[in-house]
N, C-alpha and C. Protein backbone atom coordinates (compact mmCIF):
# COMPACT_ATOMS: atom_id res chain seq x y z
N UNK A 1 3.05 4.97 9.22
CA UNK A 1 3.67 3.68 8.95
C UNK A 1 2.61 2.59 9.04
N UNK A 2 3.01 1.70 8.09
CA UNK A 2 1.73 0.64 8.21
C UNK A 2 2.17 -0.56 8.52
N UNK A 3 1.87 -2.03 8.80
CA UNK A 3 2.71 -2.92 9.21
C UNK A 3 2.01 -4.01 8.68
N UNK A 4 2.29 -4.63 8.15
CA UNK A 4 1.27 -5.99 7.38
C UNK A 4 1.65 -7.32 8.23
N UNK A 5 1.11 -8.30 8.76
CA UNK A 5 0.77 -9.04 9.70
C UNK A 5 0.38 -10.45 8.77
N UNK A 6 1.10 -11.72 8.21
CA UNK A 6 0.35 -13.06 7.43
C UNK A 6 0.59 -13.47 8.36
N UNK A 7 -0.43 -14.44 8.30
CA UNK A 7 -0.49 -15.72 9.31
C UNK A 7 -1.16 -17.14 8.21
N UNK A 8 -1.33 -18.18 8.71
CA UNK A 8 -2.65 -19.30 8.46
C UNK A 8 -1.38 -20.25 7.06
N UNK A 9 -0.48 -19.70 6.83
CA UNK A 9 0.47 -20.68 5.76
C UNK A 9 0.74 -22.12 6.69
N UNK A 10 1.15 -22.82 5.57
CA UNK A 10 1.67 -24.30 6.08
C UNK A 10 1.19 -25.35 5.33
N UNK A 11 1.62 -26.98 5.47
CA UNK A 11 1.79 -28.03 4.91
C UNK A 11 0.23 -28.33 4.70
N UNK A 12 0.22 -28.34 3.25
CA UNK A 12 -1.28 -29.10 2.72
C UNK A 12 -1.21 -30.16 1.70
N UNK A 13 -1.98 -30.96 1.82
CA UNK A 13 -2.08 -32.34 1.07
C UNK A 13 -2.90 -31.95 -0.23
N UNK A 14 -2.46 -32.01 -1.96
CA UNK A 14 -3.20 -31.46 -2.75
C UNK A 14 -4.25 -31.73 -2.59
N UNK A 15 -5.41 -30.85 -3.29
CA UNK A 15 -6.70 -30.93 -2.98
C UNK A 15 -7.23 -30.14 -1.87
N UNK A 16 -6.07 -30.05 -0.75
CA UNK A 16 -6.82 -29.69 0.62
C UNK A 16 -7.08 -27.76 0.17
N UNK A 17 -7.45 -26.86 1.73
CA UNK A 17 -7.34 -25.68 1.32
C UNK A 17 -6.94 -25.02 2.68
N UNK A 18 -6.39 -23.85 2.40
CA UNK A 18 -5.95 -22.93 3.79
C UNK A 18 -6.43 -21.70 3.49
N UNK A 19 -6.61 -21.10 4.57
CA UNK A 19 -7.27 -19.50 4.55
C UNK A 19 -6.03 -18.86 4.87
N UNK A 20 -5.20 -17.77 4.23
CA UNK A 20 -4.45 -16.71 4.64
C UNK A 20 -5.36 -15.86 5.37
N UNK A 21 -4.60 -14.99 6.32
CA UNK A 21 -4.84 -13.69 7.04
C UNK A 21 -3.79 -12.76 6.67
N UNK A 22 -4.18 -11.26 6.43
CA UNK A 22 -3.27 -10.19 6.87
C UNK A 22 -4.27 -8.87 7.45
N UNK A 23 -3.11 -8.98 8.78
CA UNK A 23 -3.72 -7.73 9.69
C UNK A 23 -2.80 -6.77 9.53
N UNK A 24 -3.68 -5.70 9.62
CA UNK A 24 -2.75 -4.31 9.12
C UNK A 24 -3.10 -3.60 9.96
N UNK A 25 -1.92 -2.71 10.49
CA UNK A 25 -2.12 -1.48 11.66
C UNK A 25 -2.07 -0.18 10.50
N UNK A 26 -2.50 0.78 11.30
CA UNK A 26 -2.69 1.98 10.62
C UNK A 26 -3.88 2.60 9.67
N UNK A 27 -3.78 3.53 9.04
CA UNK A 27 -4.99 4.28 8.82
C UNK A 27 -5.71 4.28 7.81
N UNK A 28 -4.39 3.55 6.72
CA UNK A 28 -5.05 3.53 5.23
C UNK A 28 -5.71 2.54 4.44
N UNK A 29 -5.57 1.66 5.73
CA UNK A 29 -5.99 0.11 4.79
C UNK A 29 -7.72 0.30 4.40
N UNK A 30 -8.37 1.46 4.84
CA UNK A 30 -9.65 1.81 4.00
C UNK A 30 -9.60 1.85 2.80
N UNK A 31 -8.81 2.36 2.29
CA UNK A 31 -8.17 3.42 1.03
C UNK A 31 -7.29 2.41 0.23
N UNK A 32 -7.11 1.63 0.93
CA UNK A 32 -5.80 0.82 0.14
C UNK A 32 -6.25 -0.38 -0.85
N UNK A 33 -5.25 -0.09 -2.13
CA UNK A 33 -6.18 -1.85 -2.49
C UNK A 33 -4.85 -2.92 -1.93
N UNK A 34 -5.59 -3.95 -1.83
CA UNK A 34 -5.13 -5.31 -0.83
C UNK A 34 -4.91 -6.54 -2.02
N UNK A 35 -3.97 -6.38 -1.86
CA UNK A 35 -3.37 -7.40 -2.80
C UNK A 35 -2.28 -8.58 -2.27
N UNK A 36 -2.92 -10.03 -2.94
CA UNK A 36 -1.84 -11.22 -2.18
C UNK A 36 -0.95 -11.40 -3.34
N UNK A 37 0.13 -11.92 -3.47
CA UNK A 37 1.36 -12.18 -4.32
C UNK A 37 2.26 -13.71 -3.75
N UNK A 38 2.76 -14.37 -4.58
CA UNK A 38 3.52 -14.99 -3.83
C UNK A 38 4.86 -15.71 -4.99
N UNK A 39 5.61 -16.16 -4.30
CA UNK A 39 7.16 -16.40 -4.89
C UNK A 39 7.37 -17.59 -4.32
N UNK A 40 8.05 -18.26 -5.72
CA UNK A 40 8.16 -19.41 -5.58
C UNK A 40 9.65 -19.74 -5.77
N UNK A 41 10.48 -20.82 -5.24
CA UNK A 41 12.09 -21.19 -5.29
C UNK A 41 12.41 -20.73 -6.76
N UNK A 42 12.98 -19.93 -7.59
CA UNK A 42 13.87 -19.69 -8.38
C UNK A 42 12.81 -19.07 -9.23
N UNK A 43 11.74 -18.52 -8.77
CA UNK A 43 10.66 -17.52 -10.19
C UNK A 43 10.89 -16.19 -9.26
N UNK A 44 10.06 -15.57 -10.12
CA UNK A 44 9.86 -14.37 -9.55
C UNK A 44 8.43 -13.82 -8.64
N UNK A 45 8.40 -13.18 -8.41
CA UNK A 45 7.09 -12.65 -7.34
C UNK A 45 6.03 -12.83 -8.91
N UNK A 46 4.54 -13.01 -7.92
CA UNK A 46 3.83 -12.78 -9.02
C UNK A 46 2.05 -12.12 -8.42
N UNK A 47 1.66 -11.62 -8.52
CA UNK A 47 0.16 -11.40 -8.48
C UNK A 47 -0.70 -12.89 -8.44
N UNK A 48 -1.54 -12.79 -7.40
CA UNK A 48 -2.60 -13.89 -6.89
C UNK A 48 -3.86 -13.31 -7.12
N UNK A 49 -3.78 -12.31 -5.87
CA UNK A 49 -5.24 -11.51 -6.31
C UNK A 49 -5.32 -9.90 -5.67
N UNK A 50 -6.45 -9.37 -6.01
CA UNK A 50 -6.14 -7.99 -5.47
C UNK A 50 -8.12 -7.73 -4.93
N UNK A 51 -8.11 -7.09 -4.07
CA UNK A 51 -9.52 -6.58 -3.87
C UNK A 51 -9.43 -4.88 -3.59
N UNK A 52 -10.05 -3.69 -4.47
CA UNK A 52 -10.07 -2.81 -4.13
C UNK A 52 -10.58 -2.52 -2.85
N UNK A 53 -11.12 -1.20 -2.03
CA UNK A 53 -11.66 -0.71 -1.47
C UNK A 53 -12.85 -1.39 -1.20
N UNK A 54 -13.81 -0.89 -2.29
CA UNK A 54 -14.64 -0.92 -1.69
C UNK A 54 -15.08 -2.65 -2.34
N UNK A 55 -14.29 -3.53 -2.77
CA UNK A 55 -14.37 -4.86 -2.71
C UNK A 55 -14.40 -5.58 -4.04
N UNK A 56 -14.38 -4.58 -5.19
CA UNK A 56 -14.15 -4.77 -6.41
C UNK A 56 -12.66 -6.11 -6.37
N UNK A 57 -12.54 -7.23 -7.43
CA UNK A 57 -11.70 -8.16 -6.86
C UNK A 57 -11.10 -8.25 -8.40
N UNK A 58 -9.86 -9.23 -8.39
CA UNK A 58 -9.28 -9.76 -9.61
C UNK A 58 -8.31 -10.38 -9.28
N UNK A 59 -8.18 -11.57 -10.35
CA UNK A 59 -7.77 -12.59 -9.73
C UNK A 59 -6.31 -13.07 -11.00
N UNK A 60 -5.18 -13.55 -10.80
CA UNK A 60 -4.88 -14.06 -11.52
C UNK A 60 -5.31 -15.35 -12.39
N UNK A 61 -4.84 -15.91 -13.56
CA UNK A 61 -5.96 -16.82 -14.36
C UNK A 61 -5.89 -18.16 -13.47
N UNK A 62 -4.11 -18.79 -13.39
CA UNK A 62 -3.73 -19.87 -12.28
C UNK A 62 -4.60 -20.05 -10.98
N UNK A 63 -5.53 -19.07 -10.35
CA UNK A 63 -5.99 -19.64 -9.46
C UNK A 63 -7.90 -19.32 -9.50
N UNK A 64 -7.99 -18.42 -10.45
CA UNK A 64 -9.53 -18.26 -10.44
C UNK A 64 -10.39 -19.69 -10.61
N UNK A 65 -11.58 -19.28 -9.82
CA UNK A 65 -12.57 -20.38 -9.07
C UNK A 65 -11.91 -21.26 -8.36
N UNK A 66 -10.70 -20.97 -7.68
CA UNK A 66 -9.81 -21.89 -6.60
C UNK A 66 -10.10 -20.86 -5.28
N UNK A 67 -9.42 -19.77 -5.66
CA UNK A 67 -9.48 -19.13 -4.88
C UNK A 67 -10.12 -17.46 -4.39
N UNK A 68 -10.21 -17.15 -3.45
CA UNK A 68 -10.90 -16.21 -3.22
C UNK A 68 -10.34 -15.24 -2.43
N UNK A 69 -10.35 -13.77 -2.55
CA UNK A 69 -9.77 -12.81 -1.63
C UNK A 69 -10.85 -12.03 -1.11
N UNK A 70 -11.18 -11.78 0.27
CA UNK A 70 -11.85 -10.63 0.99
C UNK A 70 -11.27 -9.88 1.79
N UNK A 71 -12.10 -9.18 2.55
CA UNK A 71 -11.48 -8.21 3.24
C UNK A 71 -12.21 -7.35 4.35
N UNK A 72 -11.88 -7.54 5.62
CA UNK A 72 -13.05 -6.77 6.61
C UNK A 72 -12.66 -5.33 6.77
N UNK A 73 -12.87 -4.53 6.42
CA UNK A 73 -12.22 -3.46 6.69
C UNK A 73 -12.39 -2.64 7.98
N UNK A 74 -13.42 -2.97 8.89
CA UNK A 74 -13.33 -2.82 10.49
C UNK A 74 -12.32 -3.64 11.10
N UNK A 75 -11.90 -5.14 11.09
CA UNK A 75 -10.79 -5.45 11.28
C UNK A 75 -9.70 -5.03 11.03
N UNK A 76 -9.89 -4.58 9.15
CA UNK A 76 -8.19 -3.83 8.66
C UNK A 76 -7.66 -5.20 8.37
N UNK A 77 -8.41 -6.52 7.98
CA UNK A 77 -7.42 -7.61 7.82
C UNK A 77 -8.65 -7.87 6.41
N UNK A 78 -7.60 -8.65 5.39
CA UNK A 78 -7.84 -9.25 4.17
C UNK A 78 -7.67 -10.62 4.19
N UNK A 79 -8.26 -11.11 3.43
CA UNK A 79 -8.41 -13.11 3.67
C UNK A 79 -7.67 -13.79 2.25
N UNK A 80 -7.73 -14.98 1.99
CA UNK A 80 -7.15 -15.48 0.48
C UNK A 80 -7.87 -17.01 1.42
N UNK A 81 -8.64 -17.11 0.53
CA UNK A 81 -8.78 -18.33 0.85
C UNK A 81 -9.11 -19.67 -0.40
N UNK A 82 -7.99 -20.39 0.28
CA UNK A 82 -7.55 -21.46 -1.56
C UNK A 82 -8.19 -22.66 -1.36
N UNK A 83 -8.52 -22.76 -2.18
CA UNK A 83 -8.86 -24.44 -2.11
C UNK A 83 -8.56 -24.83 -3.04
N UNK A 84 -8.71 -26.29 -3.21
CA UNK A 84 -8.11 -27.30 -4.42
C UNK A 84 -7.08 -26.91 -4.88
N UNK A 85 -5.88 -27.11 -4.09
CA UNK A 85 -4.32 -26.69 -3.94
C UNK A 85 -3.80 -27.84 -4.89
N UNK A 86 -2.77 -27.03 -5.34
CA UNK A 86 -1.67 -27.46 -6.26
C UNK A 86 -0.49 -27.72 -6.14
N UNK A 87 0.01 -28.68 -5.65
CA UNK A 87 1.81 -28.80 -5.56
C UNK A 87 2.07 -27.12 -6.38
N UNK A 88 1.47 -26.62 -7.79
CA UNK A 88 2.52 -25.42 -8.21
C UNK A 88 1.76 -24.21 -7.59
N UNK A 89 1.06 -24.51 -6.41
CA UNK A 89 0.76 -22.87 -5.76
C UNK A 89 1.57 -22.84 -4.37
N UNK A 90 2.89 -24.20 -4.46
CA UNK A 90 3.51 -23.86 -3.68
C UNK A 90 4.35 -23.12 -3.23
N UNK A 91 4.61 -21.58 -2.27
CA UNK A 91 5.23 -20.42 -2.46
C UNK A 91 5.52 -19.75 -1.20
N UNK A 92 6.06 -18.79 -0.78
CA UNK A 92 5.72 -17.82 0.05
C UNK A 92 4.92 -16.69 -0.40
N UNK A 93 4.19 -16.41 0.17
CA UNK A 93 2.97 -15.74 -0.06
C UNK A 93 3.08 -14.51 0.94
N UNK A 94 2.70 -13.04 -0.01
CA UNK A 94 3.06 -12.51 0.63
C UNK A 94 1.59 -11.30 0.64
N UNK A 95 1.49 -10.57 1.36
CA UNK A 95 0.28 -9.31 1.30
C UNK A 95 0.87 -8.06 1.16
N UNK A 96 0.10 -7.39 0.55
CA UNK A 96 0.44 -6.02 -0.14
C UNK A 96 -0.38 -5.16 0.14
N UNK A 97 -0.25 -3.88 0.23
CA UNK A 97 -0.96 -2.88 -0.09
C UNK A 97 -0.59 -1.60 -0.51
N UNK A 98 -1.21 -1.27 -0.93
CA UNK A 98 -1.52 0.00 -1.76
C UNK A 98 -2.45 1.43 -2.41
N UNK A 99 -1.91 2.00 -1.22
CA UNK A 99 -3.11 3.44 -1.99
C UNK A 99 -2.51 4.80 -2.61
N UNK A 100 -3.21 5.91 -2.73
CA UNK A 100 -2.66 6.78 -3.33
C UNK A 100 -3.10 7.76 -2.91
N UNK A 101 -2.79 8.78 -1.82
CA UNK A 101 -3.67 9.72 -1.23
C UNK A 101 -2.69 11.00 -0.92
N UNK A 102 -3.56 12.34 -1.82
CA UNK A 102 -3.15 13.08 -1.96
C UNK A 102 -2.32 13.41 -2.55
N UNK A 103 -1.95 12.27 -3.94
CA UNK A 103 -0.96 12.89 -4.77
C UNK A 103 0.30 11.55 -4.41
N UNK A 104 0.51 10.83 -3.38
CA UNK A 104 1.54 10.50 -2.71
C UNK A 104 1.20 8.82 -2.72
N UNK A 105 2.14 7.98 -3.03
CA UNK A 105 1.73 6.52 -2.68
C UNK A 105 2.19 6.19 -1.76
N UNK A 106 1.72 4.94 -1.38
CA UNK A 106 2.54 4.58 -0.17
C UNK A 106 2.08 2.70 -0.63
N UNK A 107 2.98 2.10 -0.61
CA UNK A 107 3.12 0.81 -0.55
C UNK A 107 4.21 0.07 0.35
N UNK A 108 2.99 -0.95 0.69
CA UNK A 108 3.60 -1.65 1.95
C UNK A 108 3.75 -3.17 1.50
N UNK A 109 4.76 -4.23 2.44
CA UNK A 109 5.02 -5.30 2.61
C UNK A 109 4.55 -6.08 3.44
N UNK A 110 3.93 -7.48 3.63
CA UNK A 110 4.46 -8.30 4.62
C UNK A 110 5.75 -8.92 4.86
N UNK A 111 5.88 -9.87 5.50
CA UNK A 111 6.76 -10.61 5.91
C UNK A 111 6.71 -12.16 5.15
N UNK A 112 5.69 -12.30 4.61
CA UNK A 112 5.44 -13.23 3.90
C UNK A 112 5.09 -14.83 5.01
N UNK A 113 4.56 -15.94 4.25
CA UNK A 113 4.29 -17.03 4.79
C UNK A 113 4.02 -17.72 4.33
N UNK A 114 4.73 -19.05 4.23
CA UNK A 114 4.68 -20.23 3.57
C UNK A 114 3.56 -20.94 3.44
N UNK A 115 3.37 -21.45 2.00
CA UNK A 115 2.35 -22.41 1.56
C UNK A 115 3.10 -23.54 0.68
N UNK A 116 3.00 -25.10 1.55
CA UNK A 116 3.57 -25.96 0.71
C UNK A 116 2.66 -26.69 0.56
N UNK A 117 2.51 -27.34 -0.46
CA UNK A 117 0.91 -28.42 -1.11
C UNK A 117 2.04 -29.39 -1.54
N UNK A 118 2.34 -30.39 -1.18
CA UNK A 118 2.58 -31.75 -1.14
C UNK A 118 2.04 -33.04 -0.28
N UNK A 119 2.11 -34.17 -0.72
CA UNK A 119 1.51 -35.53 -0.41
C UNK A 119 2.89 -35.92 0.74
């Protein structure tokens, strides 16, 4: 079982920037690719960014050269870190992961965490 852990959401003034965190327990987050997503009042979920393994990255178009995803993998925690925020990257934001080992997937959730960019 794996457990995904956001933290670092909350009230930003456009322009400003916040760093997400997600800490992950368990064994696969080596193996896993790490992906942020987030949902906004009445859309649907959408892809932010994803970093493979071994750190290969991709980004949706809405936030490339804004933002950035890493990932320590001795910690087991992945980063998103935004800058030059947008009233429309306002969302709950959520972390993902995903690997495929031995034939078998396994995809996991956070709990998600708010990002609001208003004045």
């Amino acid at each position: 079982q794996v457990q995904l852990v956001e933290s670092g959401g909350g009230l930003v003034q456009p322009g400003g920037s916040l760093r997400l965190s997600c800490a992950a327990s368990g064994s696969i987050f080596a193996f896993s690719v790490m992906g942020w997503y987030r949902q906004a009042p009445g859309k649907q979920r959408e892809l932010v960014a994803l970093i493979g393994p071994s750190g290969s990255t991709n980004y949706a178009d809405p936030v490339k050269g804004r933002f950035t995803i890493s990932r320590d993998n001795a910690k087991k925690t992945v980063f998103l870190q935004m800058n030059s925020l947008k009233p429309e990257d306002t969302a709950v934001y959520y972390c993902n992961a995903n690997a495929v080992l031995f034939g078998r997937t396994y995809d996991y959730w956070g709990q998600g965490t708010q990002v609001t960019v208003s004045s």
